[in-house]
Each structure stands twice: as C-alpha cells, then as structure tokens.
Protein backbone atom coordinates (compact mmCIF):
# COMPACT_ATOMS: atom_id res chain seq x y z
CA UNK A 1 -21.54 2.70 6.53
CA UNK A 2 -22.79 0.79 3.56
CA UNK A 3 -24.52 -2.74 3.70
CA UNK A 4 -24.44 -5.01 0.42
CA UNK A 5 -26.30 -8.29 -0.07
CA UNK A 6 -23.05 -10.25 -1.47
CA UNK A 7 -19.49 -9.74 -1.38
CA UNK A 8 -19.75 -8.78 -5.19
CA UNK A 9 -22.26 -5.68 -4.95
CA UNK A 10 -20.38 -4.73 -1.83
CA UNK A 11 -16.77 -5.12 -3.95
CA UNK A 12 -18.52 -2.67 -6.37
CA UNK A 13 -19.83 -0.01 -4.45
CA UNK A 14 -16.38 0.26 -2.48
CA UNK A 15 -14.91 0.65 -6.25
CA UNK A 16 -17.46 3.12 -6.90
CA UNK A 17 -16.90 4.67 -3.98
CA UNK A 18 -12.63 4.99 -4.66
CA UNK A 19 -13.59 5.93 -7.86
CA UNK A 20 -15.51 9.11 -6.70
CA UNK A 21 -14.32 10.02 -3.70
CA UNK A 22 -10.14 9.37 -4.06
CA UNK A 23 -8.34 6.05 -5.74
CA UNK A 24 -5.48 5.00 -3.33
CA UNK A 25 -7.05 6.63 -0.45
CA UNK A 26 -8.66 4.30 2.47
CA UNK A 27 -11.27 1.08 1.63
CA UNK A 28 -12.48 -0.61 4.82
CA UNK A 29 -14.12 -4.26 5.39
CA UNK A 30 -16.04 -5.34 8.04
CA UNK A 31 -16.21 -9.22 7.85
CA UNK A 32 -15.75 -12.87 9.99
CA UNK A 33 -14.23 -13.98 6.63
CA UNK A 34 -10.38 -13.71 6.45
CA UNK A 35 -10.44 -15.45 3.30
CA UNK A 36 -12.81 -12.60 2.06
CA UNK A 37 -10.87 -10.02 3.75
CA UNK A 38 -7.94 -10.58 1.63
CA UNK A 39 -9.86 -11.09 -1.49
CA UNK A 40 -11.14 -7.49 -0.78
CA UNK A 41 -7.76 -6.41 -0.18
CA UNK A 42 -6.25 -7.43 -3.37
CA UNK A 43 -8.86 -6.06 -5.93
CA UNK A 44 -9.45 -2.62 -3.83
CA UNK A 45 -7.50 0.21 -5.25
CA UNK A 46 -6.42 1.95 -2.18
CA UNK A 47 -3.16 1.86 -0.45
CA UNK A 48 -4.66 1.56 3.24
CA UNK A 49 -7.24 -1.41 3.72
CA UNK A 50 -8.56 -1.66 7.27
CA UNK A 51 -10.29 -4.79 8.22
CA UNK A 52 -12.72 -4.77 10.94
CA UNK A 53 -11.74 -1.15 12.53
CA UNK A 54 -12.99 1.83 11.88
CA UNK A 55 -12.48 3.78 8.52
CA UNK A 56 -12.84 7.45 9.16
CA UNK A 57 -10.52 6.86 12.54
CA UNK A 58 -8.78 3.87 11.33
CA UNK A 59 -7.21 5.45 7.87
CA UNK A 60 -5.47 8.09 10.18
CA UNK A 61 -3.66 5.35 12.22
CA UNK A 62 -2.19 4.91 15.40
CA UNK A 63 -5.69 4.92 17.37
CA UNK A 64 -7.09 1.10 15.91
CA UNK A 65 -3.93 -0.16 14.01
CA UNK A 66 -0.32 -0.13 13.10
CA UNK A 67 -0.36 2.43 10.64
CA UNK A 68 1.80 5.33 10.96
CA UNK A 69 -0.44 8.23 12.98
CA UNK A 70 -1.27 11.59 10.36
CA UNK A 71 -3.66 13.47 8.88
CA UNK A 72 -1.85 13.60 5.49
CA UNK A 73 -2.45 10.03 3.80
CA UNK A 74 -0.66 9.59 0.52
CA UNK A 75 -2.73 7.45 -2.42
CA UNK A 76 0.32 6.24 -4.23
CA UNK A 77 0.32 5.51 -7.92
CA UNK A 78 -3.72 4.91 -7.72
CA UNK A 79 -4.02 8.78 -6.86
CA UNK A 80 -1.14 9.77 -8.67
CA UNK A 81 0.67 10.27 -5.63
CA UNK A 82 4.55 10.00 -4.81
CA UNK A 83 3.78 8.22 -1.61
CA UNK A 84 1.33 4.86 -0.49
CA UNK A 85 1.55 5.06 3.27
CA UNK A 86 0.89 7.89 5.71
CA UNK A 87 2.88 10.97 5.75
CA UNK A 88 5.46 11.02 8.84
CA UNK A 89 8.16 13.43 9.46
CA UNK A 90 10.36 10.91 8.11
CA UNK A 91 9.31 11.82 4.54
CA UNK A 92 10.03 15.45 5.40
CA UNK A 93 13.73 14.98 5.82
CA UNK A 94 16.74 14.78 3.59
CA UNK A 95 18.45 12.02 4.10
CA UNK A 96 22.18 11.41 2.92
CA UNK A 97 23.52 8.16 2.05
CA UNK A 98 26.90 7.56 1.17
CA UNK A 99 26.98 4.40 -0.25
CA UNK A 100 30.64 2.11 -0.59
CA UNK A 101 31.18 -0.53 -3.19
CA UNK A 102 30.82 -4.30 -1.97
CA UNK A 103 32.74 -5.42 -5.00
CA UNK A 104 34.69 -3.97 -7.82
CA UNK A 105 32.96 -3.85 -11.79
CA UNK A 106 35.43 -6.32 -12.92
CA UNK A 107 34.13 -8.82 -10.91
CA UNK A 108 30.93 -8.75 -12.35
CA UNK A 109 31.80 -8.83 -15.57
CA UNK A 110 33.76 -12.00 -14.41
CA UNK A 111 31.25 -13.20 -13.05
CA UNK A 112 28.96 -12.47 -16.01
CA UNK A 113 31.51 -13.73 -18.39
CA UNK A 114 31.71 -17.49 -16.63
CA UNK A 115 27.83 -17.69 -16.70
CA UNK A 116 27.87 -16.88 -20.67
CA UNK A 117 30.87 -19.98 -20.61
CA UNK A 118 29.28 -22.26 -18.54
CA UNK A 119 26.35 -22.75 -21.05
C-alpha cells in the first residue's frame, strides 16, 4: 500500500505504477471521497478500478465485488489486450448467431431518400 500527501502525487504514482507494472491491469483507491473516487477512475488507465476493497484480492473478483471471479484479467486496449474485463468461460466459447433482417434495404434507402427531401 502506498500513502500520498494529495490526491495529485497519489494520481501519479498509481500512473507510475500502471506504467511499470501493466497499463489496463487493476488501480485501486481507498478514499471517503466519492467525488474523488470517480475522478480517479476516469484518468486511471486500467480497466478494473476498485474503490475501497482490496486490490491484490479485489482485481480477481467475486470475493469483495461484482466482478466476474478469475485469475486471468484482460487489460483491454491499455495493455494491448482483446479483452477489458475478467476472463470467464464465456469468452472461451463459440457462439453462433444467426441473425434475421428487421427490415428490408429498400426501406432504408426510403427512408434515407425522404430525409435528403425533407431539407
């Protein structure tokens, strides 16, 4: 655990800290400050930030949150990742969708074509 003396040096050294140890992985805050919280939150680059729950523990999931439980934690575009959120066995299956049309392309275009006219 790392104590700063203002929510700016403490912004930094969790940057630092993503910056040498994994960007997208896991930044954690521990504050009374909600406001702050989500300040934090927005200019962290990690795709799991836990507020007020353990980081080591809490980045896994399941056990102090409502992130997905697993040991394999994807780090998204930040990491250069294909995935932001925990690994589940959802994201080891191959899922089919067969997907029907709702409408046919000519009414688009109609569509389309009486937005151009109604100008």
């Amino acid at each position: 655990m790392y104590i700063a003396n203002d929510h700016e040096s403490g912004f930094a050294l969790c940057r630092a800290l993503l910056d040498y140890g994994g960007l997208g992985h896991t930044a954690a805050i521990h504050t009374q400050d909600m406001q702050l919280a989500d300040e934090f939150g927005e200019q962290m680059p990690a795709c799991r930030v836990l507020v007020n729950t353990p980081a080591s523990l809490g980045g896994i999931g399941g056990l102090f949150n409502k992130l997905a439980p697993s040991l394999t934690l994807g780090t998204g575009s930040y990491g250069k990742n294909s995935i932001s959120h925990n690994l589940t066995a959802m994201d080891l299956l191959n899922i089919k969708t067969v997907a029907g049309a709702t409408r046919h392309p000519n009414e688009l275009i109609g569509e389309l074509r009486d937005l151009i006219h109604s100008r």
